[in-house]
C-alpha atoms as a PDB file:
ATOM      1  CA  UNK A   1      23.217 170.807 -35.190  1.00  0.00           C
ATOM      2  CA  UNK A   2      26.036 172.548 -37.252  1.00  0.00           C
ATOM      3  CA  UNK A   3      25.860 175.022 -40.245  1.00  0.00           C
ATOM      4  CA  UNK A   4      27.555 174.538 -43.310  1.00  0.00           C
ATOM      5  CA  UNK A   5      29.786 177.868 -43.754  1.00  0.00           C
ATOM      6  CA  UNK A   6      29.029 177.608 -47.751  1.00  0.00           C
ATOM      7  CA  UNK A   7      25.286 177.410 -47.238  1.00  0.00           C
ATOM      8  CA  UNK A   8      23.508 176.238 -50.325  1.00  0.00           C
ATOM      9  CA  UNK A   9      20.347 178.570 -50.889  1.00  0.00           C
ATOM     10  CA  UNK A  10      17.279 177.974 -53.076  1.00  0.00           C
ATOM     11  CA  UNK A  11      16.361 180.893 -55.166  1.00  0.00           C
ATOM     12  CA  UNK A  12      12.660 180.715 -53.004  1.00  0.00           C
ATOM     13  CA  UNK A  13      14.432 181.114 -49.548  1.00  0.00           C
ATOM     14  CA  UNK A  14      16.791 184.032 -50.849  1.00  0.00           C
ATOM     15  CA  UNK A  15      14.963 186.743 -49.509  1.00  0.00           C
ATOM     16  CA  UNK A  16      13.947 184.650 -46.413  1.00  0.00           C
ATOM     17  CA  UNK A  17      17.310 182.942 -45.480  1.00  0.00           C
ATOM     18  CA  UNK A  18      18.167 184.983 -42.169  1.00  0.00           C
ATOM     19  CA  UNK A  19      14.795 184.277 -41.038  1.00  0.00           C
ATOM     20  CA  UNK A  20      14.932 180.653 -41.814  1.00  0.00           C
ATOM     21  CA  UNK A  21      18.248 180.008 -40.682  1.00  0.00           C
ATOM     22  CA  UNK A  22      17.126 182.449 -37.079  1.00  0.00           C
ATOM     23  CA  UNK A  23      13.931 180.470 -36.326  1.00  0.00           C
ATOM     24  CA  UNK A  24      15.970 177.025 -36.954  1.00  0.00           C
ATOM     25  CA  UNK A  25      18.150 178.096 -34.267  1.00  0.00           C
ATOM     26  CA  UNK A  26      15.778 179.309 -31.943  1.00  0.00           C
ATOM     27  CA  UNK A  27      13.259 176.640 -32.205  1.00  0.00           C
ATOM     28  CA  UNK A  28      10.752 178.272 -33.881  1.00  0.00           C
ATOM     29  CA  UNK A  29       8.002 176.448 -35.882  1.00  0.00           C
ATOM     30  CA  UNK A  30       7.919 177.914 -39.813  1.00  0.00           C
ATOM     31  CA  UNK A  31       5.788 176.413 -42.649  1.00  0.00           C
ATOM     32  CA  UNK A  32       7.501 175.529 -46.385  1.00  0.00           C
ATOM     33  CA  UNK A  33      10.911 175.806 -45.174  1.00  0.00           C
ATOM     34  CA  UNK A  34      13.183 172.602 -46.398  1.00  0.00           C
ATOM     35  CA  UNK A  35      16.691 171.591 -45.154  1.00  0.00           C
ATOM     36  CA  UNK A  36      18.843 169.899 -46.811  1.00  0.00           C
ATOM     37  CA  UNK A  37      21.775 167.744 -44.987  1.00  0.00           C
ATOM     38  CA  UNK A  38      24.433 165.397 -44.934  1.00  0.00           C
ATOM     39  CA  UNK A  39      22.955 161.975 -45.223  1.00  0.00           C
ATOM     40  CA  UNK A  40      22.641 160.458 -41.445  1.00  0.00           C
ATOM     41  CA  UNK A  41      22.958 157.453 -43.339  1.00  0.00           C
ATOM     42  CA  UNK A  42      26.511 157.436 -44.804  1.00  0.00           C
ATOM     43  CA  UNK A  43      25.239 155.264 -47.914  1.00  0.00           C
ATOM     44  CA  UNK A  44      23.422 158.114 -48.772  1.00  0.00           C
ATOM     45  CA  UNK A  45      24.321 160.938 -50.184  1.00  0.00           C
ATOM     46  CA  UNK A  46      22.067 163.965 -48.985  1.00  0.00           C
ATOM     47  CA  UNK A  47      18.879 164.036 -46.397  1.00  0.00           C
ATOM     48  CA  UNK A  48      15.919 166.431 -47.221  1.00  0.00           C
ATOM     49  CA  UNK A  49      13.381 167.365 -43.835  1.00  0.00           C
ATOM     50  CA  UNK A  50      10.677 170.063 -43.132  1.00  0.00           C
ATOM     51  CA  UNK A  51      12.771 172.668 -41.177  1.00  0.00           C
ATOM     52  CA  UNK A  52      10.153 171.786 -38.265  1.00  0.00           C
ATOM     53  CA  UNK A  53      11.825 168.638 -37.853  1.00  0.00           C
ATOM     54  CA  UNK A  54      14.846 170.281 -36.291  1.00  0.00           C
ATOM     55  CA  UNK A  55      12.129 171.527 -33.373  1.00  0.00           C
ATOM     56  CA  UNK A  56      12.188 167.993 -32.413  1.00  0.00           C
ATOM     57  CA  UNK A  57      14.882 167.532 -29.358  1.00  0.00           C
ATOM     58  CA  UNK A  58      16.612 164.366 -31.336  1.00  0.00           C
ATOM     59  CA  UNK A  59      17.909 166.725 -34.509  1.00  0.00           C
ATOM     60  CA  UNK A  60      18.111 169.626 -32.269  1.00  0.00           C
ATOM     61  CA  UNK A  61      21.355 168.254 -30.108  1.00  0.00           C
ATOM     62  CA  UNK A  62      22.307 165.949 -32.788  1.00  0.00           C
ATOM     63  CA  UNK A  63      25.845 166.860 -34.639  1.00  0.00           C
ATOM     64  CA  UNK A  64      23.284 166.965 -38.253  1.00  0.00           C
ATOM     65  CA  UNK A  65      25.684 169.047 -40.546  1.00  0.00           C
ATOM     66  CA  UNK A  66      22.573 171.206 -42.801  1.00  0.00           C
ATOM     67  CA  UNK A  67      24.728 172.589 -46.255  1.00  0.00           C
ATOM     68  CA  UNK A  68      20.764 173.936 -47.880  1.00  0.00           C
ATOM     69  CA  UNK A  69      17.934 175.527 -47.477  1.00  0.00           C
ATOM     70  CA  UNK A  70      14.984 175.745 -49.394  1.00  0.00           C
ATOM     71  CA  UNK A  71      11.180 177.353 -50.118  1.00  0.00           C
ATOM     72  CA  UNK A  72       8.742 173.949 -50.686  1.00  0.00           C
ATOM     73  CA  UNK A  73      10.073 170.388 -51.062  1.00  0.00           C
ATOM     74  CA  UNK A  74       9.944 171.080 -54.818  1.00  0.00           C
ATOM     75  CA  UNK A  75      13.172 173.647 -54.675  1.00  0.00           C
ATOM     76  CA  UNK A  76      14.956 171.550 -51.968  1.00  0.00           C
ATOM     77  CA  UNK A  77      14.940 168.104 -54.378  1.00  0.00           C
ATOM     78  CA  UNK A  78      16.380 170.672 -56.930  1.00  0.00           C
ATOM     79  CA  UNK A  79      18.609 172.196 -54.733  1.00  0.00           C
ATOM     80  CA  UNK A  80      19.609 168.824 -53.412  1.00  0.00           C
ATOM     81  CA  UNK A  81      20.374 167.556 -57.123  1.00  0.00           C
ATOM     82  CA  UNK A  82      22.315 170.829 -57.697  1.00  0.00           C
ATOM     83  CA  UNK A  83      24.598 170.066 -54.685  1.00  0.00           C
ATOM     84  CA  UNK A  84      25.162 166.571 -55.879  1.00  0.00           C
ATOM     85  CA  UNK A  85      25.713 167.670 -59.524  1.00  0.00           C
ATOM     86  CA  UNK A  86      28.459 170.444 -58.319  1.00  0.00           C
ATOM     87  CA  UNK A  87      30.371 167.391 -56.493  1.00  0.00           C
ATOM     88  CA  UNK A  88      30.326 165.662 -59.071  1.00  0.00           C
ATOM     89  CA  UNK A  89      31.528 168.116 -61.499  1.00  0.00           C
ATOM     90  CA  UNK A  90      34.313 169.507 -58.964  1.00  0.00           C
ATOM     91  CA  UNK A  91      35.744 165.573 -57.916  1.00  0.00           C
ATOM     92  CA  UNK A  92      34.553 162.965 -60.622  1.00  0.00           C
ATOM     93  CA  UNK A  93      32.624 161.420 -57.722  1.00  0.00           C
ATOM     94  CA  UNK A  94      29.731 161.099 -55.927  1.00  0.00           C
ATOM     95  CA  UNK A  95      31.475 161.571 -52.037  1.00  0.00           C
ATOM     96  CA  UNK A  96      29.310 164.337 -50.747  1.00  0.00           C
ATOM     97  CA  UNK A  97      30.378 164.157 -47.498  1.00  0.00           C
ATOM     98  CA  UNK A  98      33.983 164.379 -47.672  1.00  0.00           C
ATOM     99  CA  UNK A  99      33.562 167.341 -50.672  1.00  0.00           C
ATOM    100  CA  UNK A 100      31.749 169.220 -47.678  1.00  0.00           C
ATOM    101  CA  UNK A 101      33.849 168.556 -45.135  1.00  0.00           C
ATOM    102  CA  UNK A 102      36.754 168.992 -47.239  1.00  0.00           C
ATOM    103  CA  UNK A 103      35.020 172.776 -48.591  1.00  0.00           C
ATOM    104  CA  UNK A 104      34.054 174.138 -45.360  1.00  0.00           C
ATOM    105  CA  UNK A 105      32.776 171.875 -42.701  1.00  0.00           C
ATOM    106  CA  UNK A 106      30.211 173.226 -40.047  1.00  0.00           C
ATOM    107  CA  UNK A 107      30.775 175.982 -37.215  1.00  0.00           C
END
């Protein structure tokens, strides 16, 4: 699991974010938090899963790059649709992936 060094942050999870972002890393079960990340499907654009997903082994150790974070599934479809809309605006395109990569990449 790898952090996007831009972190997109929905206006709910502001005043949360170290928290979220600490108990993702540590494994720690939290309820309404949302993460948003590059599509494991590369004919998608952008993935959207319960941060308690990442508890589960599988994401844990997987190389899943997350760019968002979000307060209820609500803010992380609009955060997810303000990601895509800033590509878009940037590039003339839709390529997520490479925009990301290209803007900061994971540590």
């Amino acid at each position: 699991m790898r952090w996007y060094r831009k972190l997109y942050i929905g206006e709910r999870a502001k005043k949360d974010r170290h928290r979220i972002v600490g108990k993702v890393k540590h494994r720690r079960p939290q309820k309404d938090a949302y993460l948003i990340t590059l599509a494991t499907n590369e004919k998608n654009l952008l993935d959207i899963y319960p941060a308690n997903t990442m508890l589960w082994r599988y994401f844990y150790k997987s190389d899943i790059l997350i760019v968002g974070i979000a307060r209820g599934h609500e803010e992380a479809v609009e955060l997810a649709c303000h990601i895509i809309a800033q590509v878009f605006r940037d590039t003339g395109d839709f390529n997520v992936r490479d925009y990301i990569e290209e803007h900061g990449g994971g540590k």
